[in-house]
Protein backbone atom coordinates (compact mmCIF):
# COMPACT_ATOMS: atom_id res chain seq x y z
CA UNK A 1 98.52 114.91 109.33
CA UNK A 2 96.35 117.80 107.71
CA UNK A 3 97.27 119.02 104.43
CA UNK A 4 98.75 122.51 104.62
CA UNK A 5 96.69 125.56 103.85
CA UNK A 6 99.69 127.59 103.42
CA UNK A 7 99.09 127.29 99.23
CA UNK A 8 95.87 129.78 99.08
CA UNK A 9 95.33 132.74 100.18
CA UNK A 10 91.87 133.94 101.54
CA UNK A 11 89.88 135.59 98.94
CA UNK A 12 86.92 137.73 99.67
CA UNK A 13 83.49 138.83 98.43
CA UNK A 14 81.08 141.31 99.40
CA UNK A 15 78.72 138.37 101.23
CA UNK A 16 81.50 135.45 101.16
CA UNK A 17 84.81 134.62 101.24
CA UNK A 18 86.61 131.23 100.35
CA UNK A 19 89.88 130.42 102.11
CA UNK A 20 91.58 126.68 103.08
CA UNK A 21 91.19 125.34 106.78
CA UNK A 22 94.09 126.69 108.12
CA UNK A 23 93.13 124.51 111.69
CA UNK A 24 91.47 121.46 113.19
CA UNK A 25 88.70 123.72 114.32
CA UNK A 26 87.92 125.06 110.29
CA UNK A 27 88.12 121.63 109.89
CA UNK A 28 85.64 120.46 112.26
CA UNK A 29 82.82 123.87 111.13
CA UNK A 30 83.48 121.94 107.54
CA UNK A 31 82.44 118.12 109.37
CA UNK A 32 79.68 119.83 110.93
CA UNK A 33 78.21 121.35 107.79
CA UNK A 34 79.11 117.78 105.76
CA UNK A 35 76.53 116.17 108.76
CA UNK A 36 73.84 118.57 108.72
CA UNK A 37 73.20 118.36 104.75
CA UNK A 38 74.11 114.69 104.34
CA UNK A 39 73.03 113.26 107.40
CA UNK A 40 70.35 115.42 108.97
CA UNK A 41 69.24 116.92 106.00
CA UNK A 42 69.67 113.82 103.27
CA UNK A 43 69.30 110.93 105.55
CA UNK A 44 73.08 109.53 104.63
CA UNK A 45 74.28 106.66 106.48
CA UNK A 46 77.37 108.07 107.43
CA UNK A 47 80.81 106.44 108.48
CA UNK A 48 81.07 108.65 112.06
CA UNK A 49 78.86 111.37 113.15
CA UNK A 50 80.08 111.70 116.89
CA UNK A 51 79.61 114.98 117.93
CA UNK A 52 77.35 115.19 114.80
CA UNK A 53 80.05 115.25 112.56
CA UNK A 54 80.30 113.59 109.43
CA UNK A 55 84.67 112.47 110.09
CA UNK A 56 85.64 109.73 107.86
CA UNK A 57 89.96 108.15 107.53
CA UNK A 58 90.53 111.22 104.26
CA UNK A 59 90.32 113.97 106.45
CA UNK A 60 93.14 114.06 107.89
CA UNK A 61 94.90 114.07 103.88
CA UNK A 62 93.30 116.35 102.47
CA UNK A 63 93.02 119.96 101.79
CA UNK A 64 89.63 121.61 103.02
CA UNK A 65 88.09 124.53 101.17
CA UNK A 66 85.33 126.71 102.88
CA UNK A 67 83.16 129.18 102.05
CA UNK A 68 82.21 131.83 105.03
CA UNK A 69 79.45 134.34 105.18
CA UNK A 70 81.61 137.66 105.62
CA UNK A 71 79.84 139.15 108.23
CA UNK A 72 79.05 135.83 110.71
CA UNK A 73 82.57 134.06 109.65
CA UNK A 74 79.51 130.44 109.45
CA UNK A 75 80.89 128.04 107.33
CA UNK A 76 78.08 127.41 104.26
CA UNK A 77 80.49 125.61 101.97
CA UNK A 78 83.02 123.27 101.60
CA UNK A 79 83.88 120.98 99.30
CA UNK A 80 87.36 118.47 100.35
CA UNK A 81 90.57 118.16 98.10
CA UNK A 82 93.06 115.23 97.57
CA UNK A 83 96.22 115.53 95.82
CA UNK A 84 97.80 111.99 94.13
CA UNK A 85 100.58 112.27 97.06
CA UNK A 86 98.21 112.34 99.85
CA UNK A 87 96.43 109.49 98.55
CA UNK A 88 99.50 107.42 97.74
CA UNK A 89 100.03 107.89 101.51
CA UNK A 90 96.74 106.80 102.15
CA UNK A 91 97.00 104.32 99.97
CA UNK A 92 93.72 104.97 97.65
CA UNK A 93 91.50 107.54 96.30
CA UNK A 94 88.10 108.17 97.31
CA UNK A 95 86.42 107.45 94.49
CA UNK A 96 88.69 103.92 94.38
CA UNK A 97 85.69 102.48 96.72
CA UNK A 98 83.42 102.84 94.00
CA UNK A 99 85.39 102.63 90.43
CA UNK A 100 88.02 100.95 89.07
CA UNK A 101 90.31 104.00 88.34
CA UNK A 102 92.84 102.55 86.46
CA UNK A 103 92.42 104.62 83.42
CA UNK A 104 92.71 107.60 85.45
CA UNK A 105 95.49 106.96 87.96
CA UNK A 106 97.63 106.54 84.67
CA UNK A 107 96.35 109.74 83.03
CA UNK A 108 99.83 111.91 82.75
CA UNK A 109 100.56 114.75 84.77
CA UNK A 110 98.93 115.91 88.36
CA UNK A 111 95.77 114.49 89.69
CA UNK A 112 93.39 116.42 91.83
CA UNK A 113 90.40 114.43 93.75
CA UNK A 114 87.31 117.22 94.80
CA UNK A 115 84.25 115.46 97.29
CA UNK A 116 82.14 116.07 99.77
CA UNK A 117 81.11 119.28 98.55
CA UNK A 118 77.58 120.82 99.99
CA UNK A 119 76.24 124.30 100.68
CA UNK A 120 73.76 125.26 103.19
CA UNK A 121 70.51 125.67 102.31
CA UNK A 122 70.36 129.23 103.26
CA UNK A 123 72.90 129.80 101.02
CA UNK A 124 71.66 128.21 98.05
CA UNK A 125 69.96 130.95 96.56
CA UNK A 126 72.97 133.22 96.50
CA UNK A 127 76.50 133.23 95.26
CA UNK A 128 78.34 130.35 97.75
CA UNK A 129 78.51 127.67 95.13
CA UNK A 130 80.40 130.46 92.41
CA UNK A 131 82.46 132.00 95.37
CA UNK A 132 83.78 127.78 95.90
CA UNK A 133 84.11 127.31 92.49
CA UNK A 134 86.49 130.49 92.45
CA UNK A 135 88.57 129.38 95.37
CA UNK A 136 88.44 125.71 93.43
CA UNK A 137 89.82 127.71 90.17
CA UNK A 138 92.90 129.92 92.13
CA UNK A 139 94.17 126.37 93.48
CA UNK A 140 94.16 124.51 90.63
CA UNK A 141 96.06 127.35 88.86
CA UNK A 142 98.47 127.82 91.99
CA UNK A 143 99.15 124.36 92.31
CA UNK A 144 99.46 123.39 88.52
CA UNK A 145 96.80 120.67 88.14
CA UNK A 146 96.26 118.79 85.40
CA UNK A 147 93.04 117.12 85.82
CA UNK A 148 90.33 117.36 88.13
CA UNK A 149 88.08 114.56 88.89
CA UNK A 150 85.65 113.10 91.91
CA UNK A 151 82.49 111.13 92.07
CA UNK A 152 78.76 113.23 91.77
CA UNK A 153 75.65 112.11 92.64
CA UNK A 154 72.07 111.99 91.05
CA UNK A 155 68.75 110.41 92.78
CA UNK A 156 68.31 107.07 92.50
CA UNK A 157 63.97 107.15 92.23
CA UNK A 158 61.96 103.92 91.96
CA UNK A 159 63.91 101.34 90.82
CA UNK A 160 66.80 102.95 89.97
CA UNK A 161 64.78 104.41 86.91
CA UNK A 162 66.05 108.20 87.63
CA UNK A 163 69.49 107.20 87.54
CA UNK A 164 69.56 105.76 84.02
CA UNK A 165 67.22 108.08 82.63
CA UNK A 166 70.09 110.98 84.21
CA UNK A 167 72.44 108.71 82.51
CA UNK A 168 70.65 109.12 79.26
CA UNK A 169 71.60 112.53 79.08
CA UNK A 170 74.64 112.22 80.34
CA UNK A 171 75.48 109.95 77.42
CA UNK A 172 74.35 111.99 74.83
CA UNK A 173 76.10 115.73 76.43
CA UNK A 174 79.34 114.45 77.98
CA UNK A 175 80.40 110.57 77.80
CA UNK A 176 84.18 110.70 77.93
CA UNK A 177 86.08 108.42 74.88
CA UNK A 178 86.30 105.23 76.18
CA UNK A 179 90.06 104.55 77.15
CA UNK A 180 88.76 107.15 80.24
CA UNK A 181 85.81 105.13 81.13
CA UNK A 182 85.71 103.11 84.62
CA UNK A 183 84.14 100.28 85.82
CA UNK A 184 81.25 100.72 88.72
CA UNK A 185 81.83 99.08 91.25
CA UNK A 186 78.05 98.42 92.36
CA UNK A 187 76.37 98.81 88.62
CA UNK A 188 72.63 100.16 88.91
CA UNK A 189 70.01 97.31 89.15
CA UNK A 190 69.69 95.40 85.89
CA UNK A 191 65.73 96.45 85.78
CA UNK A 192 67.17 100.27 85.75
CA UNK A 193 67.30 100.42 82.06
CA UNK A 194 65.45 103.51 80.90
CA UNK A 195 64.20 103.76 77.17
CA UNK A 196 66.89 105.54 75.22
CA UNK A 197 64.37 108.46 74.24
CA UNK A 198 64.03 108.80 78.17
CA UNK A 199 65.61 111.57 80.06
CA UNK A 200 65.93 113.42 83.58
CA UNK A 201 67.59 116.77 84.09
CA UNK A 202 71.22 116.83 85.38
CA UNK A 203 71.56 117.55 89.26
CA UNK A 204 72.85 121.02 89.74
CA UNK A 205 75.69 120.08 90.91
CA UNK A 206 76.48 118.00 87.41
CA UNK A 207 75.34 120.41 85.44
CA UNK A 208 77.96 122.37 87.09
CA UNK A 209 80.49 120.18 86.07
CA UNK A 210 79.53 119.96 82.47
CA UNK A 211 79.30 123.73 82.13
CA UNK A 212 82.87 123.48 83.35
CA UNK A 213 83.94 121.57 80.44
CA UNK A 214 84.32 118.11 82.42
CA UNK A 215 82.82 114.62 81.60
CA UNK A 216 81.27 111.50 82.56
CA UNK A 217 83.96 108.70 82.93
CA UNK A 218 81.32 105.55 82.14
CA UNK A 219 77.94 104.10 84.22
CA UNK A 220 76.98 105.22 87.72
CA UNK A 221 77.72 103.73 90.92
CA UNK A 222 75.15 102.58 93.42
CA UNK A 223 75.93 104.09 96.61
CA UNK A 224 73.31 102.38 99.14
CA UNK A 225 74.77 104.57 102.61
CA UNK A 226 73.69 107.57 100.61
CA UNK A 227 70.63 106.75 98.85
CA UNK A 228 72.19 108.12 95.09
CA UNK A 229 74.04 107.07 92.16
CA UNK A 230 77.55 108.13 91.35
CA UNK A 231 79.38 108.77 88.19
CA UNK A 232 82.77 109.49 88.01
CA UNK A 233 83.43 113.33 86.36
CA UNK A 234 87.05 114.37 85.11
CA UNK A 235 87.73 118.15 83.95
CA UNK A 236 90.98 117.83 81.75
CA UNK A 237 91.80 121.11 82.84
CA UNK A 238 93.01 122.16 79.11
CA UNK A 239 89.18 121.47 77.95
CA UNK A 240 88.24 123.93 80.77
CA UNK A 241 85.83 126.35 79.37
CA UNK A 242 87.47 129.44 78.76
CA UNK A 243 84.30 131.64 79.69
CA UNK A 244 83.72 129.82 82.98
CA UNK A 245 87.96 129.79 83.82
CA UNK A 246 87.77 133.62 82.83
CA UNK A 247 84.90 134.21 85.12
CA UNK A 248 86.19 132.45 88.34
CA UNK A 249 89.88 132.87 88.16
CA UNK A 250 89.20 136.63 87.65
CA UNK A 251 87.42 136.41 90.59
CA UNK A 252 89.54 134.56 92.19
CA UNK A 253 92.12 136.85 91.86
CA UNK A 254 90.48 140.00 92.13
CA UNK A 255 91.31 142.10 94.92
């Protein structure tokens, strides 16, 4: 079963336009994009590239969000959604495989998992990543979610030294209280503990997140197929900030 699209309407930009698969074949231009900037592009070992395709069993439950180029109709975003029904069907969350996400599962109200989210590289440069973010914004609003949350990824470096000197920062600009914090499943190596005073830039798409108002649920994840560190970030969507949710739901919404 594929999640309907019937919930969003396509919006449109002047380069771009973000819209929800509405068929198998959106589906597949979104699995073909996933494989060319995780696996050609980042070297990910990934669960089923036939066809070069990155297809893995959450697919088929979730709702897919793209980004087109206007004039082309490419594909040069995407990012994947999973609603707490669809993955009581399918029995977990994503993100279960690396956290223990008891504290969130019981969080009241609805629960929204985003992943797999990449641009292009030709796309980088411009306005893709706000023009997903607005799409992101009109379906959270539509379909009344409460909190957003989904695992992001930093660079491992030498020894895992990267990672906790990310984590450093993260720590002191947006460590959620602690009855949200999860357990990693795979912690980062014991030697990977940076000097407090030592820290690394957030990853764009993090620093995203944090702009947004969301936080860091507790210590990375190792994840060895794709060569990063995970942490777990949850937007409570109240704590949304109000200059960013003006920005892209106005855009969102704007004819």
């Amino acid at each position: 079963m594929v999640a309907s699209a019937s919930s969003l309407a396509t919006t449109g930009g002047e380069r771009f336009r973000v819209e929800l698969a509405a068929d198998a074949d959106a589906i597949r231009a979104a699995q073909a994009l996933r494989y060319r900037v995780f696996g050609r592009e980042l070297g990910a070992r990934l669960k089923d590239v036939s066809n070069e395709l990155d297809v893995d069993d959450f697919d088929p439950y979730c709702w897919h969000l793209l980004v087109r180029e206007t004039r082309t109709g490419a594909v040069v975003g995407c990012t994947r959604l999973l609603s707490e029904t669809h993955a009581a069907r399918l029995g977990h969350f994503y993100s279960a495989s690396e956290f223990e996400l008891t504290p969130i599962i019981q969080l009241p109200g609805r629960l929204l998992e985003v992943g797999r989210t990449c641009i292009a590289p030709e796309a980088r440069q411009g306005a893709a990543i706000g023009v997903l973010w607005s799409g992101l914004a009109m379906f959270i609003q539509r379909q009344g979610i409460d909190y957003l949350f989904g695992c992001a990824s930093m660079p491992l470096g030498a020894g895992d030294l990267q990672a906790a000197a990310i984590m450093n920062r993260l720590r002191r600009q947006a460590l959620a209280p602690p009855h949200l914090r999860v357990r990693p499943r795979v912690p980062l190596r014991a030697g990977a503990i940076a000097e407090p005073v030592l820290d690394a830039p957030l990853p764009g798409l993090i620093r995203a997140y944090v702009r947004l108002g969301a936080r860091v649920c507790g210590e990375p994840c190792r994840d060895p197929d794709f060569g990063v560190a995970d942490v777990l970030m949850l937007l409570d969507i109240r704590d949304l900030n109000p200059a960013y949710a003006r920005h892209f739901i106005d855009r969102a919404t704007r004819s």
